[in-house]
Protein backbone atom coordinates (compact mmCIF):
# COMPACT_ATOMS: atom_id res chain seq x y z
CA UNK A 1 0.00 0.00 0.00
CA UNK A 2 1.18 3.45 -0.81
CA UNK A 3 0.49 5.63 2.74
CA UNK A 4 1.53 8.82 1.38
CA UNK A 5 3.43 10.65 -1.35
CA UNK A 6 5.78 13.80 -0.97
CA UNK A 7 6.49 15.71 -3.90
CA UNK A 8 6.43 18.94 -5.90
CA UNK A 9 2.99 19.66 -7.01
CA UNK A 10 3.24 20.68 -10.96
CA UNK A 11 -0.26 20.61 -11.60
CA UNK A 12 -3.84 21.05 -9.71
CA UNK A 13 -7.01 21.38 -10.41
CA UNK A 14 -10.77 21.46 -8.70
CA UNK A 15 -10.48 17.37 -8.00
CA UNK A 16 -7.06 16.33 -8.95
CA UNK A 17 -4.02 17.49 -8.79
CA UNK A 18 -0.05 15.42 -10.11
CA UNK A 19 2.51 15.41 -7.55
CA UNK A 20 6.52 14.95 -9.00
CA UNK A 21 7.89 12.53 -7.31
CA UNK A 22 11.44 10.88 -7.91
CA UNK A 23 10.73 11.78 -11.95
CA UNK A 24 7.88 10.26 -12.27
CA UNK A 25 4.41 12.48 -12.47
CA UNK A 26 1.58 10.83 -10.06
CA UNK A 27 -2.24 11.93 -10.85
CA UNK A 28 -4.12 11.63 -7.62
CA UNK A 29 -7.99 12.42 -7.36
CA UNK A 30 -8.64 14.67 -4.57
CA UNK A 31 -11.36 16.46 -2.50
CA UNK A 32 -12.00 20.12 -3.35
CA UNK A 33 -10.39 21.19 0.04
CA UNK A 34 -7.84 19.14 -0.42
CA UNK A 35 -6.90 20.42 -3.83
CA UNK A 36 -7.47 24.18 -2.95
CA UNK A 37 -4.54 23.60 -0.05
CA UNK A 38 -2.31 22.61 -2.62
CA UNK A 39 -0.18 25.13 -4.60
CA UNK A 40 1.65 24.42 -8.16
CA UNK A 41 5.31 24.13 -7.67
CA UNK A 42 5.64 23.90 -3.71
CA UNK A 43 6.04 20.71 -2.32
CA UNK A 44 3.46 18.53 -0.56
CA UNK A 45 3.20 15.31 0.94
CA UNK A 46 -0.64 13.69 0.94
CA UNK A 47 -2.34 10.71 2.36
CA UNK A 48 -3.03 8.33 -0.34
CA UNK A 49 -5.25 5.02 -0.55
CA UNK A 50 -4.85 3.19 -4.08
CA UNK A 51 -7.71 1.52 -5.82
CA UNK A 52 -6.83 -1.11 -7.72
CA UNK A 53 -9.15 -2.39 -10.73
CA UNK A 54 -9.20 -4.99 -13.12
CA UNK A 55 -8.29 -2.22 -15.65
CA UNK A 56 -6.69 0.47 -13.69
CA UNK A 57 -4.98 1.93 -10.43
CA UNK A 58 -6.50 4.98 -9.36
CA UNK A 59 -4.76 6.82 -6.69
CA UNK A 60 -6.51 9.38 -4.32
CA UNK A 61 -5.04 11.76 -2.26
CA UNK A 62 -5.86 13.05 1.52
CA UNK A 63 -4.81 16.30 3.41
CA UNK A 64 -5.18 14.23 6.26
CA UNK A 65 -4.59 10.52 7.59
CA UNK A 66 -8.64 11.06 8.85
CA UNK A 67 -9.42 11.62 5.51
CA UNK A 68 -8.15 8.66 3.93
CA UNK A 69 -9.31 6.56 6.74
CA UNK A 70 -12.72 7.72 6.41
CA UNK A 71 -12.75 7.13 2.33
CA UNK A 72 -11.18 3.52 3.01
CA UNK A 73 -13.76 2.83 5.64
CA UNK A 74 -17.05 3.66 4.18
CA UNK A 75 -15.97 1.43 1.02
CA UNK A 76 -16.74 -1.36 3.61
CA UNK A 77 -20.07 -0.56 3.06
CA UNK A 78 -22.85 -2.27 0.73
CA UNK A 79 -23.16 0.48 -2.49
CA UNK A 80 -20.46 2.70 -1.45
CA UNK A 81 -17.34 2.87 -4.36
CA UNK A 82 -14.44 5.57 -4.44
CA UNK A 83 -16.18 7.98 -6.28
CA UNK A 84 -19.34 7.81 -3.55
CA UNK A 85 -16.67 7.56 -1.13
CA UNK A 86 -14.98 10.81 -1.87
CA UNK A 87 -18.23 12.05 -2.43
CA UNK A 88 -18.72 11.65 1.13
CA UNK A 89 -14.90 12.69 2.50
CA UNK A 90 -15.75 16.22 0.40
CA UNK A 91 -19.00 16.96 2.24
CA UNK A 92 -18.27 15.64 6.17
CA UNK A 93 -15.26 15.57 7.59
CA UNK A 94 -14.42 12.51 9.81
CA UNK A 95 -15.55 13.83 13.32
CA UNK A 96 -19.02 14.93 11.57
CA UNK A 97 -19.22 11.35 9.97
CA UNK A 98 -18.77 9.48 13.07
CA UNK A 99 -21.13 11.58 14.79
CA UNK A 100 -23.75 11.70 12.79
CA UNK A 101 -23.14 7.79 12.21
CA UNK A 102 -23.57 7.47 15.85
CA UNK A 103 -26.59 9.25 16.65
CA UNK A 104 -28.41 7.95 13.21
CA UNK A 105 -28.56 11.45 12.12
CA UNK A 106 -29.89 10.79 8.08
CA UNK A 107 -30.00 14.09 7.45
CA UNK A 108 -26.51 15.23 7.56
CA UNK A 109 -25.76 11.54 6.33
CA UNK A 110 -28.27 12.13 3.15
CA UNK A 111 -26.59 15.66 2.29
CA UNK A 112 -24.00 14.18 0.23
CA UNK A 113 -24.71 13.67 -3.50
CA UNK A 114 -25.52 10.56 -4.18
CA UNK A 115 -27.03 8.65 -0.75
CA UNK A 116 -30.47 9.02 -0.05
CA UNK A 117 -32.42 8.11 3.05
CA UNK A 118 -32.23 4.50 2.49
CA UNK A 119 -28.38 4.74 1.69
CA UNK A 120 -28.04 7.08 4.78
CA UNK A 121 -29.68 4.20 6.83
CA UNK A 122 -27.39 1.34 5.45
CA UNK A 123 -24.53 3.32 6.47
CA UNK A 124 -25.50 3.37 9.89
CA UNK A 125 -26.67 -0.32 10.03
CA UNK A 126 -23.17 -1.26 8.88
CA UNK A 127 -20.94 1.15 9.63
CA UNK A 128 -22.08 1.86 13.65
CA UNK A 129 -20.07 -0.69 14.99
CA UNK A 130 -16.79 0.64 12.89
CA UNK A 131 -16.07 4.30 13.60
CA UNK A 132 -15.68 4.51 17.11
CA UNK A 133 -11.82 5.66 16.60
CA UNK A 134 -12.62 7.23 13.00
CA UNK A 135 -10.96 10.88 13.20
CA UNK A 136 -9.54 10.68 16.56
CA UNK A 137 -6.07 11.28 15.37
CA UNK A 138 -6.69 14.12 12.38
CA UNK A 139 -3.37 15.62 12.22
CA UNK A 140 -3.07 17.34 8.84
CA UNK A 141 0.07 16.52 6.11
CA UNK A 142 -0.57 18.50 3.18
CA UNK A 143 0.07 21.83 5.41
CA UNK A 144 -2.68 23.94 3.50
CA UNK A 145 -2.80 27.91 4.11
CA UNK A 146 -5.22 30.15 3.77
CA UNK A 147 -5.00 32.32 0.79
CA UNK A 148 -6.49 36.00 -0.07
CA UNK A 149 -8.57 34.09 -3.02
CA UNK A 150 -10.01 31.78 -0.98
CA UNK A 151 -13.14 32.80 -2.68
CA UNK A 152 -12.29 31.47 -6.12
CA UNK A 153 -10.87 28.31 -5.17
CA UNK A 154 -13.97 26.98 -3.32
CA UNK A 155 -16.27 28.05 -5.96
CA UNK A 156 -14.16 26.53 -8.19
CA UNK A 157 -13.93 23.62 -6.03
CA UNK A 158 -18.14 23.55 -5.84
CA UNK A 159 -18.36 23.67 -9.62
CA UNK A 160 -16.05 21.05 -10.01
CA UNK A 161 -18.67 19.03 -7.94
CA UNK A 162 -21.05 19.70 -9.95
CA UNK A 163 -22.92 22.74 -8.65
CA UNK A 164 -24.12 25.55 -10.64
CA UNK A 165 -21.36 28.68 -10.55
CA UNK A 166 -25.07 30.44 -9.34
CA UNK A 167 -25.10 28.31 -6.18
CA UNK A 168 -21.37 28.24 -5.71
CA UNK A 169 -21.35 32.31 -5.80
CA UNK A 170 -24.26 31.82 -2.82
CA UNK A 171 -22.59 29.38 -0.99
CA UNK A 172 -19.51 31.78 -0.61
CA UNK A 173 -21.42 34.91 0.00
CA UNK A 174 -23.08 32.70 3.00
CA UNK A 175 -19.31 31.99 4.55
CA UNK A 176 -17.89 34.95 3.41
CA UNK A 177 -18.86 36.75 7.33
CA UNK A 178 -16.81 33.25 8.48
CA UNK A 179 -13.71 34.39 6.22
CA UNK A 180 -14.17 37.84 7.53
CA UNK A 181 -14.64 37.31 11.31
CA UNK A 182 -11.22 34.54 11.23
CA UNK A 183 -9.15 35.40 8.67
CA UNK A 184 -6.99 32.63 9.77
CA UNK A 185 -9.33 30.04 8.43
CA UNK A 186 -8.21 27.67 5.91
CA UNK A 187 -10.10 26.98 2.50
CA UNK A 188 -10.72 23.37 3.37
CA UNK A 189 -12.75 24.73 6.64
CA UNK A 190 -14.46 27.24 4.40
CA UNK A 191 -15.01 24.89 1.47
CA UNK A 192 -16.93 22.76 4.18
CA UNK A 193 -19.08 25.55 5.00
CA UNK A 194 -19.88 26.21 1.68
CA UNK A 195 -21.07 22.32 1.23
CA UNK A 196 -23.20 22.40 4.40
CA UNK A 197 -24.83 25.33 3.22
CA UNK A 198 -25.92 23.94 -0.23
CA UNK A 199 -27.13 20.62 1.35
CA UNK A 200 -29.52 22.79 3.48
């Protein structure tokens, strides 16, 4: 298994981004956040979790070890794939996934794309017993800052899940007092708020 990569990053974009590492270019699938942390020729070093197929190996990358331990785990579920799976690691992070797994809370469970109520409930039936430990230990790798356009990256970020650049534009004018209050904040906090506001 391939637990992390560190690297120059020489590309990025909403949901990917190719780290260099020892000559050799690696394209890793990534969460909005993740990606907006990320900065084209500075180094980084990300969680990974490789999915191997019959007919390819996808690798996905992590600003966090809770991150990739959250994608891994929910694959143990009935339905759930990698692309569900980051699905999921976009919208909650690993503390709001074990929480909401552990007091059967479908809502928050049913705001990501792609699980509905009866989804929402199979992930509880299975999963329950499972994330007890899930996010204990979040200690962030990728070392993403905050930067002034923080704006454009998560609505770029949004888009590139598939909401309109209409709702994206919303969703940052409804975290923008967030932004304003902390500047300290990082985008992967605010691109968080910005998905919690659209599954409202």
């Amino acid at each position: 298994m391939i637990a992390y990569v560190t690297g120059v990053v020489s590309a990025v974009g909403a949901t990917w981004a190719v780290v260099t590492v020892g000559g050799l270019g690696l394209r890793l699938l990534c969460t909005p956040s993740t990606c907006a942390g990320l900065r084209t020729g500075q180094e980084a070093t990300l969680a990974t979790s490789l999915v191997v197929r019959e007919d390819s190996l996808t690798l996905y990358g992590f600003a966090d070890d809770a991150g990739r331990e959250l994608f891994e785990l929910v694959q143990t579920a009935t339905g759930v794939g990698p692309k569900l799976a980051l699905a999921i690691v976009s919208v909650l992070s690993a503390d709001d996934f074990r929480t909401a797994i552990a007091t059967e809370n479908l809502v928050t469970l049913s705001s990501v794309p792609g699980i509905g109520r009866r989804g929402a409930q199979r992930l509880v039936i299975e999963l329950k017993d499972k994330v007890a430990g899930l996010g204990s230990a979040d200690s962030p790798v990728a070392r993403p800052s905050a930067p002034p356009a923080w704006r454009e990256q998560v609505r770029l970020g949004l888009e590139g899940l598939g909401w309109s650049s209409r709702d994206a534009e919303a969703a940052c004018d409804r975290v923008q007092p967030m932004a304003d209050e902390d500047p300290s904040l990082g985008v992967a906090t605010l691109m968080r708020a910005a998905l919690r506001t659209l599954a409202k």
